[in-house]
C-alpha atoms as a PDB file:
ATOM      1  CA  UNK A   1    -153.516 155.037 -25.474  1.00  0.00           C
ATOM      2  CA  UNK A   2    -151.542 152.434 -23.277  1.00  0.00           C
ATOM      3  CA  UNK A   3    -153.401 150.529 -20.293  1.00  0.00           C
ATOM      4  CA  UNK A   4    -151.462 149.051 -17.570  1.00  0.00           C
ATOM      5  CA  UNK A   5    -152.111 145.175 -16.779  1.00  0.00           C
ATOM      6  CA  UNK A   6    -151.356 144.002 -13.277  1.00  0.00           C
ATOM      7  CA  UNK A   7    -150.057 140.654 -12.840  1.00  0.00           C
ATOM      8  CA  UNK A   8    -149.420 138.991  -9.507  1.00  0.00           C
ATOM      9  CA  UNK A   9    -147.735 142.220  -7.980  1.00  0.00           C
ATOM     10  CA  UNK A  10    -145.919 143.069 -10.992  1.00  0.00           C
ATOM     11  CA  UNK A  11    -146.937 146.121 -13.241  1.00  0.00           C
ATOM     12  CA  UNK A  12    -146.854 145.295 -17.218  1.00  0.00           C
ATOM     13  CA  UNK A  13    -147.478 148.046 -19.946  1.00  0.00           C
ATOM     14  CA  UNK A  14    -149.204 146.997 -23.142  1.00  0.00           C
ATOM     15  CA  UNK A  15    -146.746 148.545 -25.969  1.00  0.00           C
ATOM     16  CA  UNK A  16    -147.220 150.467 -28.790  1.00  0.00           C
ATOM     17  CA  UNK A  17    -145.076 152.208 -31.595  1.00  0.00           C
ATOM     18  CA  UNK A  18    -144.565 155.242 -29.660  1.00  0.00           C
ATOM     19  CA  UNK A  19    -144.374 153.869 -25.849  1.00  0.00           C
ATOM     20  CA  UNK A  20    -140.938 154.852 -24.858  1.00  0.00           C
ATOM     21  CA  UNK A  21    -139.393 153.364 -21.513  1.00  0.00           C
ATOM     22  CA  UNK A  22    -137.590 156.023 -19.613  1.00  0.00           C
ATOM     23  CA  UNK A  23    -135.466 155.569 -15.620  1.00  0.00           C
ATOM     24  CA  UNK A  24    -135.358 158.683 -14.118  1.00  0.00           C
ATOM     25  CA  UNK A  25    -132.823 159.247 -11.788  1.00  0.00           C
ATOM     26  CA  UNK A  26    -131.169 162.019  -9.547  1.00  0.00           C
ATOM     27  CA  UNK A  27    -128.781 162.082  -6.360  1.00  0.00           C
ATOM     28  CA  UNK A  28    -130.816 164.004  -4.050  1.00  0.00           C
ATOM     29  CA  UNK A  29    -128.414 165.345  -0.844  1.00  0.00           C
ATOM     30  CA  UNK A  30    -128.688 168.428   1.839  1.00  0.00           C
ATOM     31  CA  UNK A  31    -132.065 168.885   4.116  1.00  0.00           C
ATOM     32  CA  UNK A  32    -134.576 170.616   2.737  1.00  0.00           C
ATOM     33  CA  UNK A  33    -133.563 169.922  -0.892  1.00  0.00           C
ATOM     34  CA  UNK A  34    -136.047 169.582  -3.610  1.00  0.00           C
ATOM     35  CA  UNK A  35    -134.111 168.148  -6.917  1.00  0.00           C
ATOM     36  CA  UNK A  36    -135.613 167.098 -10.395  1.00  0.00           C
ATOM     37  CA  UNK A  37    -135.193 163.367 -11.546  1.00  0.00           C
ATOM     38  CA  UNK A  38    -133.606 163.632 -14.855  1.00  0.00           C
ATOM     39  CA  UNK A  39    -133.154 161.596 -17.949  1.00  0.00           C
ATOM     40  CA  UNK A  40    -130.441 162.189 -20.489  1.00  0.00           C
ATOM     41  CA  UNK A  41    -128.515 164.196 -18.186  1.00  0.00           C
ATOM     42  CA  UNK A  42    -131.453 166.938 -17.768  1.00  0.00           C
ATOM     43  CA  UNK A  43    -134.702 167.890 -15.882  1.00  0.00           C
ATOM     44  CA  UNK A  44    -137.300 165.015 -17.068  1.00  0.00           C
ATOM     45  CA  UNK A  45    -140.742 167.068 -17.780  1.00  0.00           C
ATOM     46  CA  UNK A  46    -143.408 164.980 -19.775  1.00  0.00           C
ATOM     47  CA  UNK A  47    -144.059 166.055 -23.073  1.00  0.00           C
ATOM     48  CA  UNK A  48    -147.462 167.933 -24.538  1.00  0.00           C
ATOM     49  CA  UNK A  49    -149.745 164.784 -25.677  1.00  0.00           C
ATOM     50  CA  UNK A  50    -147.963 162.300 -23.644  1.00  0.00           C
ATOM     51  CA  UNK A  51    -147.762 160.857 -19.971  1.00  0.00           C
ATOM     52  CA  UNK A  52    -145.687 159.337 -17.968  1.00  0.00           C
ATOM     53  CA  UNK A  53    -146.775 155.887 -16.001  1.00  0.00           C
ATOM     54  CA  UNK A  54    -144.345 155.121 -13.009  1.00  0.00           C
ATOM     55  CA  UNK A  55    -144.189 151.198 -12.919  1.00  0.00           C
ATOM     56  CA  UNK A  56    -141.056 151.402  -9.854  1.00  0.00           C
ATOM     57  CA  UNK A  57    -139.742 152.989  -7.566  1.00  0.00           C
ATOM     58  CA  UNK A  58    -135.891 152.723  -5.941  1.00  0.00           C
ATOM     59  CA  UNK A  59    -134.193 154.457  -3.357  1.00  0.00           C
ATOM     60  CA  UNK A  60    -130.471 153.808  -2.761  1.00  0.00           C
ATOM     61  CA  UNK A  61    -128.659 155.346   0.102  1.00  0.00           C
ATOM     62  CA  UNK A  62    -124.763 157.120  -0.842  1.00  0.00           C
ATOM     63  CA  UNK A  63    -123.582 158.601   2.576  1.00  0.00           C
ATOM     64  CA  UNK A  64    -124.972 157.959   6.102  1.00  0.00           C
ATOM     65  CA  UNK A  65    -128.432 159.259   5.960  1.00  0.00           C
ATOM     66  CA  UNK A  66    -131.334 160.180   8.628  1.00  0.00           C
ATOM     67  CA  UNK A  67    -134.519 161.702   7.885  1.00  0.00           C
ATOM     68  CA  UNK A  68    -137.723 161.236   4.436  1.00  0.00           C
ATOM     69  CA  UNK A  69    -137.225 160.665   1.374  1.00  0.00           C
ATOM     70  CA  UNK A  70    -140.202 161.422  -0.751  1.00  0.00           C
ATOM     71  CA  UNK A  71    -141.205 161.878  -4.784  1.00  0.00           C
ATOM     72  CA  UNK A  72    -143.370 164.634  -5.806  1.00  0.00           C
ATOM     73  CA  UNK A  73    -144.859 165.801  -8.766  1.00  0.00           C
ATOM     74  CA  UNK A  74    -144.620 169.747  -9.448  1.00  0.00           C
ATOM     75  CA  UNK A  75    -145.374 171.870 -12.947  1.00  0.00           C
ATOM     76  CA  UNK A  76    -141.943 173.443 -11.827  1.00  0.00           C
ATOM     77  CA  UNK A  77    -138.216 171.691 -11.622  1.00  0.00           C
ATOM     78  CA  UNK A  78    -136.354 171.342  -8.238  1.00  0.00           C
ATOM     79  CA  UNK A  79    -139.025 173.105  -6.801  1.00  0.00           C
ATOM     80  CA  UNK A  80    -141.062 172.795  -2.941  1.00  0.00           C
ATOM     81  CA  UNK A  81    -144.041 171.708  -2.473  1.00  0.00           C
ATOM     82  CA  UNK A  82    -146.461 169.782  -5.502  1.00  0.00           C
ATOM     83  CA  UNK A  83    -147.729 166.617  -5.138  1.00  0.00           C
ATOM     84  CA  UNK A  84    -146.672 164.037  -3.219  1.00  0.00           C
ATOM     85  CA  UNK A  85    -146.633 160.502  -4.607  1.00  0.00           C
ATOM     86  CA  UNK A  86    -144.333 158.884  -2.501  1.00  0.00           C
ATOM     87  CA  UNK A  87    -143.352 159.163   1.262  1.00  0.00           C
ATOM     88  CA  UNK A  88    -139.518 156.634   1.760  1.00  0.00           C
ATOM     89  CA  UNK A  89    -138.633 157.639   5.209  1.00  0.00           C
ATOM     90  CA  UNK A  90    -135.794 155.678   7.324  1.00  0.00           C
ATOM     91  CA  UNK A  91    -132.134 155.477   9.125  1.00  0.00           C
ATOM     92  CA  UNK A  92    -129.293 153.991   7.314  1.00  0.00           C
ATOM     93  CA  UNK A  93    -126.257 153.281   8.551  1.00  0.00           C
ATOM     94  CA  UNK A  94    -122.204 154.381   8.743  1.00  0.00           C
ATOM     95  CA  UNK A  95    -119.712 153.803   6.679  1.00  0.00           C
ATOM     96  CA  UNK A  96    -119.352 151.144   3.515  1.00  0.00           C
ATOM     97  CA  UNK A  97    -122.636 149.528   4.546  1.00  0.00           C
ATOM     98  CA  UNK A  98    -124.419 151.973   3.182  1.00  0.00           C
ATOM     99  CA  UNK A  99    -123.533 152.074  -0.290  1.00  0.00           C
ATOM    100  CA  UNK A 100    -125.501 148.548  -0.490  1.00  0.00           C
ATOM    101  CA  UNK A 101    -128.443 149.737   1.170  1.00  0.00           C
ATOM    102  CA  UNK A 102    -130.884 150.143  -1.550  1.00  0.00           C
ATOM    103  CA  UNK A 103    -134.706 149.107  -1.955  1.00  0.00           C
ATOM    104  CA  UNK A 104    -137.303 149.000  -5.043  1.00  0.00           C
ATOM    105  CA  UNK A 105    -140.700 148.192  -5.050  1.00  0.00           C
ATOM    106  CA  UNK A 106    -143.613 148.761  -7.480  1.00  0.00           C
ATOM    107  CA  UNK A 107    -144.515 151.886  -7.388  1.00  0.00           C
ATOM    108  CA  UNK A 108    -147.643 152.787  -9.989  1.00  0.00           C
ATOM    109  CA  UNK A 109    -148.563 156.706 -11.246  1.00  0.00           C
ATOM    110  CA  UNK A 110    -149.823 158.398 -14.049  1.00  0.00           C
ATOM    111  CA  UNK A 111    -147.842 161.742 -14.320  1.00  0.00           C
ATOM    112  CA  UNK A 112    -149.968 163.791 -16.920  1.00  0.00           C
ATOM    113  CA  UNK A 113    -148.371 166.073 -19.592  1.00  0.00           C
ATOM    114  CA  UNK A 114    -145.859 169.257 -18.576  1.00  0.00           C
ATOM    115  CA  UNK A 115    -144.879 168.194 -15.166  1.00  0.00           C
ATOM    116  CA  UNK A 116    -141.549 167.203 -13.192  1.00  0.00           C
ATOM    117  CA  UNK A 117    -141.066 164.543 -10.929  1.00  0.00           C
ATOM    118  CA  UNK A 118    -139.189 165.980  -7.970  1.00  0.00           C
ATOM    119  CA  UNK A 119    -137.557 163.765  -5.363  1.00  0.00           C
ATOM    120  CA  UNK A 120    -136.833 165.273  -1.650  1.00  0.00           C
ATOM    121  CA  UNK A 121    -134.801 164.736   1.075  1.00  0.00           C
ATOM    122  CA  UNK A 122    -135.568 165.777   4.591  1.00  0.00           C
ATOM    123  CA  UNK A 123    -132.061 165.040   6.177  1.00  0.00           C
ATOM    124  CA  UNK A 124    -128.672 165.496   5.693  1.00  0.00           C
ATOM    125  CA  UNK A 125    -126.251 162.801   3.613  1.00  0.00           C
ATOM    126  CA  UNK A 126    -126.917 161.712  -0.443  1.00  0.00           C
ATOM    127  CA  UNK A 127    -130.117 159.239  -1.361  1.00  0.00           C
ATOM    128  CA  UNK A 128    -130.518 158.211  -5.181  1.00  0.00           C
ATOM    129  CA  UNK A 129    -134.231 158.371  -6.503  1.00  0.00           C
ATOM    130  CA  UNK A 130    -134.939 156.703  -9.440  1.00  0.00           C
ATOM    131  CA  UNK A 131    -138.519 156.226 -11.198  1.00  0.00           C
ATOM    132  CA  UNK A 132    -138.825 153.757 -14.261  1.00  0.00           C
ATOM    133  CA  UNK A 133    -141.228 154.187 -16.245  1.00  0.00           C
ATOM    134  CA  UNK A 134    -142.875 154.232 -19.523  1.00  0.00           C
ATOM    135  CA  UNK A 135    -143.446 157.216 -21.766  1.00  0.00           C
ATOM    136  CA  UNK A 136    -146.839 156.761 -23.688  1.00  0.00           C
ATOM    137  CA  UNK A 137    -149.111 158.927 -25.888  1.00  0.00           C
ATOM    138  CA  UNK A 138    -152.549 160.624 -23.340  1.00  0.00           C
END
């Protein structure tokens, strides 16, 4: 069993021998899309016996993007609906601008054992989600 410790604003995991840090990432992009974060190029699902505690959060915007962003969990991959954990909504900009428009921010979850983390975007244009985390025994 791992037990987070907060310190200023800053979440810090107490390790043991089988706490495994994970970043889950995926390029969400078209309305109404519902996509999987993955690790190791492949749908991230947390394993039997284990869980999953978010510590961050990041959105970065790829192409000119209007509309939510938000990070569900969901016993299915890339599917609607589940959970919702996080709500990133916002306008970015045209052009090479956006490919430095990014934000991260602490961002703390327990995702119990067999589910997905599935991010979502409500407008059109690409938005990265990524989730670091660490993987740690229930």
């Amino acid at each position: 069993m791992t037990d987070p410790v907060i310190v200023g604003s800053e979440i810090k995991i107490i390790w043991t021998a089988t706490s495994i840090p994970k970043t889950l990432t995926r390029l969400c992009s078209g309305a109404g899309t519902y996509d999987a974060l993955w690790y190791d190029g492949t749908a991230y699902v947390v394993p039997a016996g284990k869980k999953f505690i978010c510590t961050s959060i990041t959105t970065a915007v790829c192409q000119p993007f209007s509309g939510e962003v938000r990070l569900y969990k969901h016993t299915v991959a890339d599917a609607a609906g589940g959970t919702r954990l996080a709500n990133l909504a916002g306008t970015y900009g045209t052009g090479d601008a956006v490919n430095t428009t990014g934000l991260t921010m602490p961002f703390y979850y327990e995702v119990e054992a067999t589910m997905y983390l599935n991010g979502y975007m409500g407008g059109a244009g690409e938005n990265l989600i990524s989730v670091t985390g660490v993987e740690v025994d229930a």
